[in-house]
PDB file of N, CA and C in Angstrom:
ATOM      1  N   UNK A   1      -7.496  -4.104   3.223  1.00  0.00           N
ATOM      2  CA  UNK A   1      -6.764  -3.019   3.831  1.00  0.00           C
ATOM      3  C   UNK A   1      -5.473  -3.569   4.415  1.00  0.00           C
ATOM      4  N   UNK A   2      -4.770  -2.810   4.228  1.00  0.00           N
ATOM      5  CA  UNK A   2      -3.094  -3.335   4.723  1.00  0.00           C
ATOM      6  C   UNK A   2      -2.251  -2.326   5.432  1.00  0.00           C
ATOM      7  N   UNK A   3      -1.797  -2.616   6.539  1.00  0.00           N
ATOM      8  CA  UNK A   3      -1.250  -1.857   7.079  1.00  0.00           C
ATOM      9  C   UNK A   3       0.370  -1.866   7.156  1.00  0.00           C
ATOM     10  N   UNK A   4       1.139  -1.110   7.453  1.00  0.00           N
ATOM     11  CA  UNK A   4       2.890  -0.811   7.506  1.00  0.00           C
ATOM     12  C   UNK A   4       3.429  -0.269   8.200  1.00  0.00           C
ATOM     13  N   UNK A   5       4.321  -0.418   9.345  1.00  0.00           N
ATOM     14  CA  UNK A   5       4.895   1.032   9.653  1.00  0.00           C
ATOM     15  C   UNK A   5       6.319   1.259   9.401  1.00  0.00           C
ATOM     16  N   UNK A   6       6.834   2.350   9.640  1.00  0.00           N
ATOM     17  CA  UNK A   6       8.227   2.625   8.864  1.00  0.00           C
ATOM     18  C   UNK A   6       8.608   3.689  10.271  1.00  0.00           C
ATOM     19  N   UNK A   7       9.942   3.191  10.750  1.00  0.00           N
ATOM     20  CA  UNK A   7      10.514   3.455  12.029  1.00  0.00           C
ATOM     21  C   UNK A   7      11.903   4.059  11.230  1.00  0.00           C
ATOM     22  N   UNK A   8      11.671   5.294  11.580  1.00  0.00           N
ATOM     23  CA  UNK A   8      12.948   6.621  10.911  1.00  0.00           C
ATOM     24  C   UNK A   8      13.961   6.570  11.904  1.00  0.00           C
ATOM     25  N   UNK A   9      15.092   6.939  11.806  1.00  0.00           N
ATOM     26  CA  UNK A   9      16.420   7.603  12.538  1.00  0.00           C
ATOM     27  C   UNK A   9      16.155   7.888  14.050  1.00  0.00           C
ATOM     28  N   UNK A  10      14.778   8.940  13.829  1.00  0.00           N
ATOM     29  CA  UNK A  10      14.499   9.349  14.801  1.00  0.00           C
ATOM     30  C   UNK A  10      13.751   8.659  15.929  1.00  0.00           C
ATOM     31  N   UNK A  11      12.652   9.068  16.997  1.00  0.00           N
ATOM     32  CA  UNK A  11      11.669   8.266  17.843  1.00  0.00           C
ATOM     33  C   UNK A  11      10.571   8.241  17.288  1.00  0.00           C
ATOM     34  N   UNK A  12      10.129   8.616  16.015  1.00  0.00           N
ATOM     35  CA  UNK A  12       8.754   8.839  15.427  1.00  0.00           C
ATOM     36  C   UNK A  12       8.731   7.267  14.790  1.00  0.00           C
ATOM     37  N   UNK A  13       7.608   6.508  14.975  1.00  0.00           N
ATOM     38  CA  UNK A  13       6.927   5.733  14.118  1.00  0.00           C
ATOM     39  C   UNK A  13       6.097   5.683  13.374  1.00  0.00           C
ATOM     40  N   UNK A  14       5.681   5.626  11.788  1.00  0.00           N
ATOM     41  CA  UNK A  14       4.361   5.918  10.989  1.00  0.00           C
ATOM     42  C   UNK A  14       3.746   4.840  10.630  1.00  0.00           C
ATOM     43  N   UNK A  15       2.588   4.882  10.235  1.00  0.00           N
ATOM     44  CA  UNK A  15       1.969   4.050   9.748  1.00  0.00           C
ATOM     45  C   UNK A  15       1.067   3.781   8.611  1.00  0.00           C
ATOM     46  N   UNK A  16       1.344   2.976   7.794  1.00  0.00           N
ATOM     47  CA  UNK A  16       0.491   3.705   6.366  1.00  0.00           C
ATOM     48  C   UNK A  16      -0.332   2.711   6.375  1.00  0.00           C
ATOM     49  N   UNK A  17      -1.634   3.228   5.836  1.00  0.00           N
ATOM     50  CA  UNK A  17      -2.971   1.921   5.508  1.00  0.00           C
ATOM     51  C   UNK A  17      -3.460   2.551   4.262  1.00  0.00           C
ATOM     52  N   UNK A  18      -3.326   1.315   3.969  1.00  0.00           N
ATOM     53  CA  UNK A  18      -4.352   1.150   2.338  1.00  0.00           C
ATOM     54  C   UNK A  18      -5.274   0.887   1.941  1.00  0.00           C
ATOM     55  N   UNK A  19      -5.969   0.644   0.993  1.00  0.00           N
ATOM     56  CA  UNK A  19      -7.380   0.827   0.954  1.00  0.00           C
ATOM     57  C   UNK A  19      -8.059   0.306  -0.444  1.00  0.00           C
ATOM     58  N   UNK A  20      -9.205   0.081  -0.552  1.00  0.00           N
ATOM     59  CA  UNK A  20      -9.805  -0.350  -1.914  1.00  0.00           C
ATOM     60  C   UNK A  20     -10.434   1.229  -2.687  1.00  0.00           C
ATOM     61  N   UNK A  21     -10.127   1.935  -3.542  1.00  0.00           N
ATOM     62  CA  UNK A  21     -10.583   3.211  -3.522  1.00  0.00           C
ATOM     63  C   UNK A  21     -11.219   2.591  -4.988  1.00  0.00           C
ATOM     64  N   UNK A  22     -11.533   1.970  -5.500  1.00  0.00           N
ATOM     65  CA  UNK A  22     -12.310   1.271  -6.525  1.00  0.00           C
ATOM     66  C   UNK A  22     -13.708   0.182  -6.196  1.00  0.00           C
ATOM     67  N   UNK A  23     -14.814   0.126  -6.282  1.00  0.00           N
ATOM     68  CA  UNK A  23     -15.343  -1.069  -5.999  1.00  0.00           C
ATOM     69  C   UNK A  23     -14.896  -2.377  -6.890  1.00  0.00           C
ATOM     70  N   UNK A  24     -14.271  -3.189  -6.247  1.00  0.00           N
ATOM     71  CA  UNK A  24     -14.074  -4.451  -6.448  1.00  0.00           C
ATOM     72  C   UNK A  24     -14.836  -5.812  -4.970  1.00  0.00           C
ATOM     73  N   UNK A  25     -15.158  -6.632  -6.198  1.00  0.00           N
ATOM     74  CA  UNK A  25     -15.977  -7.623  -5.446  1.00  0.00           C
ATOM     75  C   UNK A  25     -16.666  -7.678  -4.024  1.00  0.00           C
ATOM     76  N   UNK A  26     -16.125  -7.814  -3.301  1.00  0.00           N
ATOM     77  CA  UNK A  26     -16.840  -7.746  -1.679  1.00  0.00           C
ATOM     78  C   UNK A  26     -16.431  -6.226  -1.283  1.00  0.00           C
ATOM     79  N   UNK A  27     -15.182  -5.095  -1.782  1.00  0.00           N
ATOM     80  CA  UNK A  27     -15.066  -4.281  -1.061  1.00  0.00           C
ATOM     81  C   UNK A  27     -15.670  -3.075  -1.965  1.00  0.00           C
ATOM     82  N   UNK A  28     -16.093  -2.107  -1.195  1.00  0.00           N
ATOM     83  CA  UNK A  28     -16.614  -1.067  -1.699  1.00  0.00           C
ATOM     84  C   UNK A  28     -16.382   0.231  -2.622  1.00  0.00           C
ATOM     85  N   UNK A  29     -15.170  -0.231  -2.527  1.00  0.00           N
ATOM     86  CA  UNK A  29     -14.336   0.942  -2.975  1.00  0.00           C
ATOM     87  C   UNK A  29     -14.334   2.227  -2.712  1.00  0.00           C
ATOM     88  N   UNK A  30     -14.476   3.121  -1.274  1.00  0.00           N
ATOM     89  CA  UNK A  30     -15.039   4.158  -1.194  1.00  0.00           C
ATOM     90  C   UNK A  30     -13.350   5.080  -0.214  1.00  0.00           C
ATOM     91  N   UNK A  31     -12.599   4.166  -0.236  1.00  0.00           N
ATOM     92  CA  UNK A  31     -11.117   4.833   0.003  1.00  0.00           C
ATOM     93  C   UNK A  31     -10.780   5.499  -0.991  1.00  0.00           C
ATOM     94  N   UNK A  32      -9.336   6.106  -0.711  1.00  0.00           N
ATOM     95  CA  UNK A  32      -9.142   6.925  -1.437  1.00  0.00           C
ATOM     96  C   UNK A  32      -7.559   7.089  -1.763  1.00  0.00           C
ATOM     97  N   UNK A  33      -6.207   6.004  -1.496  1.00  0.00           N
ATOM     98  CA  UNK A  33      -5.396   5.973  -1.321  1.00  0.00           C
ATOM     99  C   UNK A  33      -4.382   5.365  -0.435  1.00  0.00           C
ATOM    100  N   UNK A  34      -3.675   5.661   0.263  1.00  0.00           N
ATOM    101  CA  UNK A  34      -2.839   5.292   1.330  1.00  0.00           C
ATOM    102  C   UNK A  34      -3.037   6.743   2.395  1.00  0.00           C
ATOM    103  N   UNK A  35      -3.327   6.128   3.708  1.00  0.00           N
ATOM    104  CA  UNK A  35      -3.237   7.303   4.742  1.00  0.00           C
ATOM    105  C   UNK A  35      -2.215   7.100   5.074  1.00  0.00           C
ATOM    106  N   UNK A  36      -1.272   8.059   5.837  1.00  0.00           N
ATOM    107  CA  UNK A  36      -0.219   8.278   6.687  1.00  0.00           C
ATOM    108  C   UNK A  36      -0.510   9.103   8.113  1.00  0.00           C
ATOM    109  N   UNK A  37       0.074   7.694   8.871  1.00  0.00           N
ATOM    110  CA  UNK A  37      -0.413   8.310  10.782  1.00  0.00           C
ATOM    111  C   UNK A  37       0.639   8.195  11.429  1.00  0.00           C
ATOM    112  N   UNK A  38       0.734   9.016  12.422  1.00  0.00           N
ATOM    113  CA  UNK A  38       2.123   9.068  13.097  1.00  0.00           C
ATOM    114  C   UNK A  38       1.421   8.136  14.252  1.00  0.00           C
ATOM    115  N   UNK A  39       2.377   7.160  14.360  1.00  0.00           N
ATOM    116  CA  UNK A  39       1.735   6.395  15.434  1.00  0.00           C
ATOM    117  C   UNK A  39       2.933   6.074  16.405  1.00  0.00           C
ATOM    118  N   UNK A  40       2.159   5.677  18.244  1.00  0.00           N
ATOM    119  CA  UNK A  40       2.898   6.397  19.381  1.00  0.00           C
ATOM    120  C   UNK A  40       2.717   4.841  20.210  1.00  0.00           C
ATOM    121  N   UNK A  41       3.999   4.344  19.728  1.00  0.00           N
ATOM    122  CA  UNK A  41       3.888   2.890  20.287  1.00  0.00           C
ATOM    123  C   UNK A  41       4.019   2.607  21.634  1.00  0.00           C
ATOM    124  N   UNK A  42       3.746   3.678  22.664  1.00  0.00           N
ATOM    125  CA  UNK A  42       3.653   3.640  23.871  1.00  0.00           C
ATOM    126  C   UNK A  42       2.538   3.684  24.645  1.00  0.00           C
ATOM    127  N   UNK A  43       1.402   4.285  23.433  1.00  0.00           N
ATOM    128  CA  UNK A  43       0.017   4.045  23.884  1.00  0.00           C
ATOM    129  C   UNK A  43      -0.697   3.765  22.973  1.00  0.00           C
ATOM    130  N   UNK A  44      -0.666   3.398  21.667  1.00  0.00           N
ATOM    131  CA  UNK A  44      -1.255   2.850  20.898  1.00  0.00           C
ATOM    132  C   UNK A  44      -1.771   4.188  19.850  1.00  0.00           C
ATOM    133  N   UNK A  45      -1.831   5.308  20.125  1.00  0.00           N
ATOM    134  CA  UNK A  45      -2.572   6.076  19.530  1.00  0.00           C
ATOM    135  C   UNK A  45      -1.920   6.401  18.178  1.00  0.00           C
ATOM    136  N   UNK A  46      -2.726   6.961  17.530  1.00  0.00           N
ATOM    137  CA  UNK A  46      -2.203   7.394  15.773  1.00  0.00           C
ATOM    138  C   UNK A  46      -3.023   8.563  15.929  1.00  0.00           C
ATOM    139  N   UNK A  47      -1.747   9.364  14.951  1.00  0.00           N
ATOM    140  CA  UNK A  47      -1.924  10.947  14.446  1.00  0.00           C
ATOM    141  C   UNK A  47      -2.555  10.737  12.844  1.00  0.00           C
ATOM    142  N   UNK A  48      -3.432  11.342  12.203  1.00  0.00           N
ATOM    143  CA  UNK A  48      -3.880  11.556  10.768  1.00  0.00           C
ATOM    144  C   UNK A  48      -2.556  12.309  10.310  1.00  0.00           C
ATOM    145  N   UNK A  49      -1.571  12.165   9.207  1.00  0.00           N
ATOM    146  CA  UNK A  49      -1.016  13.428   8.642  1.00  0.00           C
ATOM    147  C   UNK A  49      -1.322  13.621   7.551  1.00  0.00           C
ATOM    148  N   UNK A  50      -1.419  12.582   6.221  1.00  0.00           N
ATOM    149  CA  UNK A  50      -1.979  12.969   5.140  1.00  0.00           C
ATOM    150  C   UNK A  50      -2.614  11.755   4.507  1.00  0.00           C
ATOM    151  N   UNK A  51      -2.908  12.189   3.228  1.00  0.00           N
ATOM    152  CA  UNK A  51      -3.088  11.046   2.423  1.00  0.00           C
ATOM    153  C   UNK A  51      -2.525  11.124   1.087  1.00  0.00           C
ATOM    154  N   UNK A  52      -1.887   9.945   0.393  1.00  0.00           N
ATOM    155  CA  UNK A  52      -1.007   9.715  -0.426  1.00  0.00           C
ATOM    156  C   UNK A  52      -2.318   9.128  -1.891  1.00  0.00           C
ATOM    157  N   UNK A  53      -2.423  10.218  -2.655  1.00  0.00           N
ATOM    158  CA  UNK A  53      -4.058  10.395  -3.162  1.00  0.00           C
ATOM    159  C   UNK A  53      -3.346   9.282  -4.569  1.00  0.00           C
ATOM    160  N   UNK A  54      -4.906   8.293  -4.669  1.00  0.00           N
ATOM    161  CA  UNK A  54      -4.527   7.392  -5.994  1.00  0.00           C
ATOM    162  C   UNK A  54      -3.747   8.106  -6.705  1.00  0.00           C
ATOM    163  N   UNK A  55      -3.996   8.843  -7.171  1.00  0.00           N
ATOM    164  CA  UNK A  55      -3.539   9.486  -8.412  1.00  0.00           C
ATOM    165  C   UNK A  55      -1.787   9.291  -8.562  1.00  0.00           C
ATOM    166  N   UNK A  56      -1.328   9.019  -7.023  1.00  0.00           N
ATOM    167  CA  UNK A  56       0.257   8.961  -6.838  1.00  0.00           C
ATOM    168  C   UNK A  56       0.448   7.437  -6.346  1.00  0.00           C
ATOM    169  N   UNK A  57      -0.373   6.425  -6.085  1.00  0.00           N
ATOM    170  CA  UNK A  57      -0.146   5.578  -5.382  1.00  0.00           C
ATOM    171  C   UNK A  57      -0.797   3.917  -6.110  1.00  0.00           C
ATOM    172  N   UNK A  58      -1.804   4.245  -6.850  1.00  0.00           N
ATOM    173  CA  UNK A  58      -2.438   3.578  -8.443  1.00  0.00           C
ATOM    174  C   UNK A  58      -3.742   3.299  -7.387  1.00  0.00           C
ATOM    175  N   UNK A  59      -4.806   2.803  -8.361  1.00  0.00           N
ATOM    176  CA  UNK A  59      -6.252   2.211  -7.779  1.00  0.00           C
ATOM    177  C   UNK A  59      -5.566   0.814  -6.914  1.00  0.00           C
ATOM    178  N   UNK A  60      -6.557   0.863  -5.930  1.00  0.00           N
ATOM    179  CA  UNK A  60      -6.636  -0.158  -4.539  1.00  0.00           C
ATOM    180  C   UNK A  60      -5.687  -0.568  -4.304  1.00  0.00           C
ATOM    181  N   UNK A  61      -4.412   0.517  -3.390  1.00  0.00           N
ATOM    182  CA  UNK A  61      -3.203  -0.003  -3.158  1.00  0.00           C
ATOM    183  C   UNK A  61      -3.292  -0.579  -1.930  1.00  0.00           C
ATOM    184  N   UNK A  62      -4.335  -2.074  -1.777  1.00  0.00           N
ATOM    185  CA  UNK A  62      -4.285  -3.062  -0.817  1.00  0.00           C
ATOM    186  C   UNK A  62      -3.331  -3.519  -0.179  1.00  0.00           C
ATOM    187  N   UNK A  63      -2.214  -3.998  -0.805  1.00  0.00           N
ATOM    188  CA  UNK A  63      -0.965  -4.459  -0.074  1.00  0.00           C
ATOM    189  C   UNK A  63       0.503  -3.653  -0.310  1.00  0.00           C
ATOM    190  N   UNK A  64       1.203  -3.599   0.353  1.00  0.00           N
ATOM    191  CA  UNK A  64       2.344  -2.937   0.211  1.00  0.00           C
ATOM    192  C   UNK A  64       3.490  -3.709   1.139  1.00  0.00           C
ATOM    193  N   UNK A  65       4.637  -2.406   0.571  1.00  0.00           N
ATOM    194  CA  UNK A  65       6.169  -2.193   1.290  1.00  0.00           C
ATOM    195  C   UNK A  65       6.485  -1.576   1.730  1.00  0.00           C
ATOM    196  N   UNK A  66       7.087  -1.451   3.263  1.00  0.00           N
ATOM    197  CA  UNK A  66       7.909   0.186   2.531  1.00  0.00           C
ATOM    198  C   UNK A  66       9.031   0.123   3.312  1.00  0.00           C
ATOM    199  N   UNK A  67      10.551   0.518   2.316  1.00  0.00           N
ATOM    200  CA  UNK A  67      11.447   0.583   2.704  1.00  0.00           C
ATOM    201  C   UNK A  67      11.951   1.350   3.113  1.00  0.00           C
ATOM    202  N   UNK A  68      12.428   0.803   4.423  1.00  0.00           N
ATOM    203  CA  UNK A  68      12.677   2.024   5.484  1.00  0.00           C
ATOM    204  C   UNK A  68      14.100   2.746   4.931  1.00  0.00           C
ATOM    205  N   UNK A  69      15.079   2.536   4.124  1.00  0.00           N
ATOM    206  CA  UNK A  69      16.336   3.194   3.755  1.00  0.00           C
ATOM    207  C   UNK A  69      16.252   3.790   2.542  1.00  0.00           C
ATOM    208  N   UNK A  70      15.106   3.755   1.573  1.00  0.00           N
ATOM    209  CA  UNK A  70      15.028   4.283   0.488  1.00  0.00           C
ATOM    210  C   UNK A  70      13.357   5.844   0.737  1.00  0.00           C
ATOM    211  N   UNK A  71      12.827   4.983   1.850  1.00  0.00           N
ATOM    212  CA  UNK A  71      11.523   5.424   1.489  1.00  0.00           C
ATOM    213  C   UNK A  71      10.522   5.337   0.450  1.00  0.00           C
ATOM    214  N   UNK A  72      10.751   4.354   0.070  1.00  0.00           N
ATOM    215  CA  UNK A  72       9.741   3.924  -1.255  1.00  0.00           C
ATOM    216  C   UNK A  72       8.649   2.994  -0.581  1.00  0.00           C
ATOM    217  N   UNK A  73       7.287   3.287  -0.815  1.00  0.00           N
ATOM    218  CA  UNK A  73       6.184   2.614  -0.968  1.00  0.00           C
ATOM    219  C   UNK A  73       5.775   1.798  -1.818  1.00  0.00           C
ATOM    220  N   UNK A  74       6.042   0.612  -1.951  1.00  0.00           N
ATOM    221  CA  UNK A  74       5.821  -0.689  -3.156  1.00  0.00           C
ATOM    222  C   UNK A  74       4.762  -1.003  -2.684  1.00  0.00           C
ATOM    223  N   UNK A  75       3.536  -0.576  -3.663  1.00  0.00           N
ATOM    224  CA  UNK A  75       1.719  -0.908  -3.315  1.00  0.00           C
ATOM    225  C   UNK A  75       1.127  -1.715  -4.853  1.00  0.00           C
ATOM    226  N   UNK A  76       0.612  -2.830  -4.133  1.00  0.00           N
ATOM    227  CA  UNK A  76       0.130  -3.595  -5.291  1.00  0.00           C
ATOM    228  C   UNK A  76      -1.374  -3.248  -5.253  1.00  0.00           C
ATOM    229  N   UNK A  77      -1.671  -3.006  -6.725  1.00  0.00           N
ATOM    230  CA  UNK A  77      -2.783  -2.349  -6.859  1.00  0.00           C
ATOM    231  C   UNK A  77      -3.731  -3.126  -7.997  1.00  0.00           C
ATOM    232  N   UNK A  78      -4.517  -3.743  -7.020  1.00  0.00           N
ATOM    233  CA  UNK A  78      -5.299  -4.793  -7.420  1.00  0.00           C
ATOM    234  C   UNK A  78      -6.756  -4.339  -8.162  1.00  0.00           C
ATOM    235  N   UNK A  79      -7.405  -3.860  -9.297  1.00  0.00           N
ATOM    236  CA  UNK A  79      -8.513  -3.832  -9.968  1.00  0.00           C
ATOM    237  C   UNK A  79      -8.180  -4.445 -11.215  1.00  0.00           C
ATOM    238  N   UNK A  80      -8.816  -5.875 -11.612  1.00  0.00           N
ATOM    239  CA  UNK A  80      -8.972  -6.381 -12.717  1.00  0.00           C
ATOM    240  C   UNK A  80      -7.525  -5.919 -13.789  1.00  0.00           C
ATOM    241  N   UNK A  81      -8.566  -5.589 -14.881  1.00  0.00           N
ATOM    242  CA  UNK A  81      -7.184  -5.664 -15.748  1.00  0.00           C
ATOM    243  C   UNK A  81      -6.426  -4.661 -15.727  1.00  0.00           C
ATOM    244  N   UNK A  82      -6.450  -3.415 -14.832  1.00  0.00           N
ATOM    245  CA  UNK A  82      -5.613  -2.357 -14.806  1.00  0.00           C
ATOM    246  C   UNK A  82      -5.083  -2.880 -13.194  1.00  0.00           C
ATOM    247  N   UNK A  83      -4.657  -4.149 -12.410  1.00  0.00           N
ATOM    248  CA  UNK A  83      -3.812  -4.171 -11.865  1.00  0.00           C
ATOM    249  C   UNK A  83      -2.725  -4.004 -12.642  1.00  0.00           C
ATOM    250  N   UNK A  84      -1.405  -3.959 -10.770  1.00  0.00           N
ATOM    251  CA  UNK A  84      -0.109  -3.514 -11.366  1.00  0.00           C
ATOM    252  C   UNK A  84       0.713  -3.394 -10.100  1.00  0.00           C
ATOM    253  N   UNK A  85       1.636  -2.806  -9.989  1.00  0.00           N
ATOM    254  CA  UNK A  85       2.562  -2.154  -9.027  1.00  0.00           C
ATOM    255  C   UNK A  85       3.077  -0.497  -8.842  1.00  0.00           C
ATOM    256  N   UNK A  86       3.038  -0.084  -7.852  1.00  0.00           N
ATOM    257  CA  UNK A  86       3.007   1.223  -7.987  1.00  0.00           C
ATOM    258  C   UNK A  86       4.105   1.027  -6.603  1.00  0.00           C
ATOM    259  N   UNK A  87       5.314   1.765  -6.945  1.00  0.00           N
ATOM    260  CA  UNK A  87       6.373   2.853  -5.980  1.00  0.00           C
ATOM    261  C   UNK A  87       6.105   4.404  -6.070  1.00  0.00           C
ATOM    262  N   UNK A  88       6.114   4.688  -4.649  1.00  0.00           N
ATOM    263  CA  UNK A  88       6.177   5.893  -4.687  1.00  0.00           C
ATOM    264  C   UNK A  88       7.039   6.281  -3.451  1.00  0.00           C
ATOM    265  N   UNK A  89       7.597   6.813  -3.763  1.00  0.00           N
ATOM    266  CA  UNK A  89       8.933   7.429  -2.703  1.00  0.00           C
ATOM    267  C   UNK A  89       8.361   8.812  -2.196  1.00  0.00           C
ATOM    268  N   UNK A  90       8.730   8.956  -0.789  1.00  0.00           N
ATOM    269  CA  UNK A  90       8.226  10.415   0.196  1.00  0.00           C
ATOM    270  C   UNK A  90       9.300  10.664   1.002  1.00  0.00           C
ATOM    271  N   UNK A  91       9.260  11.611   1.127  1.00  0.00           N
ATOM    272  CA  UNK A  91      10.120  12.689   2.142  1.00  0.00           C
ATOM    273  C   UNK A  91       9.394  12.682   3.546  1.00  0.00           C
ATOM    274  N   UNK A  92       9.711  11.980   4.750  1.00  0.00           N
ATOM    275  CA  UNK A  92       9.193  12.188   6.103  1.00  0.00           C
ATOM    276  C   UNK A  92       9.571  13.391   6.843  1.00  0.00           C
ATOM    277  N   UNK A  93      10.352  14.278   6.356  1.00  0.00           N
ATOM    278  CA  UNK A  93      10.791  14.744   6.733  1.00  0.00           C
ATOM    279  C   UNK A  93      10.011  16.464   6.145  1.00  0.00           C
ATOM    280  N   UNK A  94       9.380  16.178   5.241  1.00  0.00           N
ATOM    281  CA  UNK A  94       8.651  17.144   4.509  1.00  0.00           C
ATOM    282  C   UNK A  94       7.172  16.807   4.586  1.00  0.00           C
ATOM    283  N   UNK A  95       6.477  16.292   5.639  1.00  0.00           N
ATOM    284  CA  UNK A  95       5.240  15.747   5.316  1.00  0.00           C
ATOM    285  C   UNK A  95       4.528  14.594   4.624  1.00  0.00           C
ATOM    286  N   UNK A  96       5.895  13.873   4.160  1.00  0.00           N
ATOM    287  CA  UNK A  96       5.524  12.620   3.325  1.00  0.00           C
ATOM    288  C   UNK A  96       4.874  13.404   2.018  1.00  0.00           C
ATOM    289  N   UNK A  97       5.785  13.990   1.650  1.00  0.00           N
ATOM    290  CA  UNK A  97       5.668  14.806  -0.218  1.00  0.00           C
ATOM    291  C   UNK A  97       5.942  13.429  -0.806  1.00  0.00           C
ATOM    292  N   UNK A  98       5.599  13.787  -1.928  1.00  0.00           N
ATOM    293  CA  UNK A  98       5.815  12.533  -2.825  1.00  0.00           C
ATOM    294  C   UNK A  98       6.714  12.935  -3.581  1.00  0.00           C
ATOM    295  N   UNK A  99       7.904  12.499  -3.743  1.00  0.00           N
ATOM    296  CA  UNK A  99       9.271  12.518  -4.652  1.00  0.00           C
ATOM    297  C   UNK A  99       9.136  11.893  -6.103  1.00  0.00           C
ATOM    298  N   UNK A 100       8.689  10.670  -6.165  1.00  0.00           N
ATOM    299  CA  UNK A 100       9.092   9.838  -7.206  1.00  0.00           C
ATOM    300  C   UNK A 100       7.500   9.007  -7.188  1.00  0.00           C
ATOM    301  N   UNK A 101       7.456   8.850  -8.386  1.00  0.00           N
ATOM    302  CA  UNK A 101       6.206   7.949  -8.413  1.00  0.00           C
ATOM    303  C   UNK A 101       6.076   7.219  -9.903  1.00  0.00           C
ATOM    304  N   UNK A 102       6.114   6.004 -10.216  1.00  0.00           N
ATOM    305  CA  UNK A 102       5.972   5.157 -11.405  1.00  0.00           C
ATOM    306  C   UNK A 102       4.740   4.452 -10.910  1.00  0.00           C
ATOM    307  N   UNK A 103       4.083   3.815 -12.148  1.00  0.00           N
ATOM    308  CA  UNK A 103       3.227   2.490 -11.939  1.00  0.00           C
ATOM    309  C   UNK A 103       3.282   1.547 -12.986  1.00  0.00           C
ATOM    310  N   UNK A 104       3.198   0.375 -12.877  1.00  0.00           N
ATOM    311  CA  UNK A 104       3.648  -0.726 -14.181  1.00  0.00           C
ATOM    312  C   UNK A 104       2.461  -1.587 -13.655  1.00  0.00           C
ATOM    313  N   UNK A 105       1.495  -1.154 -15.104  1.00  0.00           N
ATOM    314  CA  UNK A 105       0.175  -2.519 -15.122  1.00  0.00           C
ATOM    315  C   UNK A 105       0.859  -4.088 -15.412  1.00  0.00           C
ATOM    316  N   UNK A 106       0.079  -4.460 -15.305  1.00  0.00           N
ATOM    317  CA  UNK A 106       0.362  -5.953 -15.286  1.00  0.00           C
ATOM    318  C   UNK A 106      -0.469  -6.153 -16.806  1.00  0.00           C
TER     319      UNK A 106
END
């Protein structure tokens, strides 16, 4: 599991965590994507807002990027021979919609 946060224009901070949504070796695979939490660096707490579903983000996007001037999510997505890399670009400003989304197996 890997965590990120991405600090906007504004006072909002988010935070995205990733997950094994495949069983591979020790992990279970019972995730389901990347979550997105609004998180409140003055007391530690995090908001749920969505989730960024495999289907947009590739199987077990364990580690990532995310660039705060483009908004793209660079998640390496680790299962055997269908690893790869997956970007997916969101709108924070719309709920974290998903704009753009490629994936390139390895």
């Amino acid at each position: 599991t890997m965590a990120s946060l991405l600090a906007t224009d504004q006072v909002d901070t988010y935070m995205f965590v990733g997950c094994y949504s495949r069983k591979m070796g020790h992990a279970a695979g019972k995730g389901e994507g990347i979550s997105v939490y609004k998180f409140d660096p003055k007391d530690g707490n995090t908001k749920f807002l969505k989730l960024i579903n495999e289907s947009d983000c590739g199987l077990n996007p364990t580690a990532f990027y995310v660039n705060n001037k483009t908004n793209y999510i660079y998640a390496c997505n680790e299962y055997d021979y269908q690893s790869g890399l997956s970007a997916v670009q969101v709108d924070p400003d719309n709920n974290f919609e998903v704009i753009k989304q490629f994936t390139q197996k390895s």
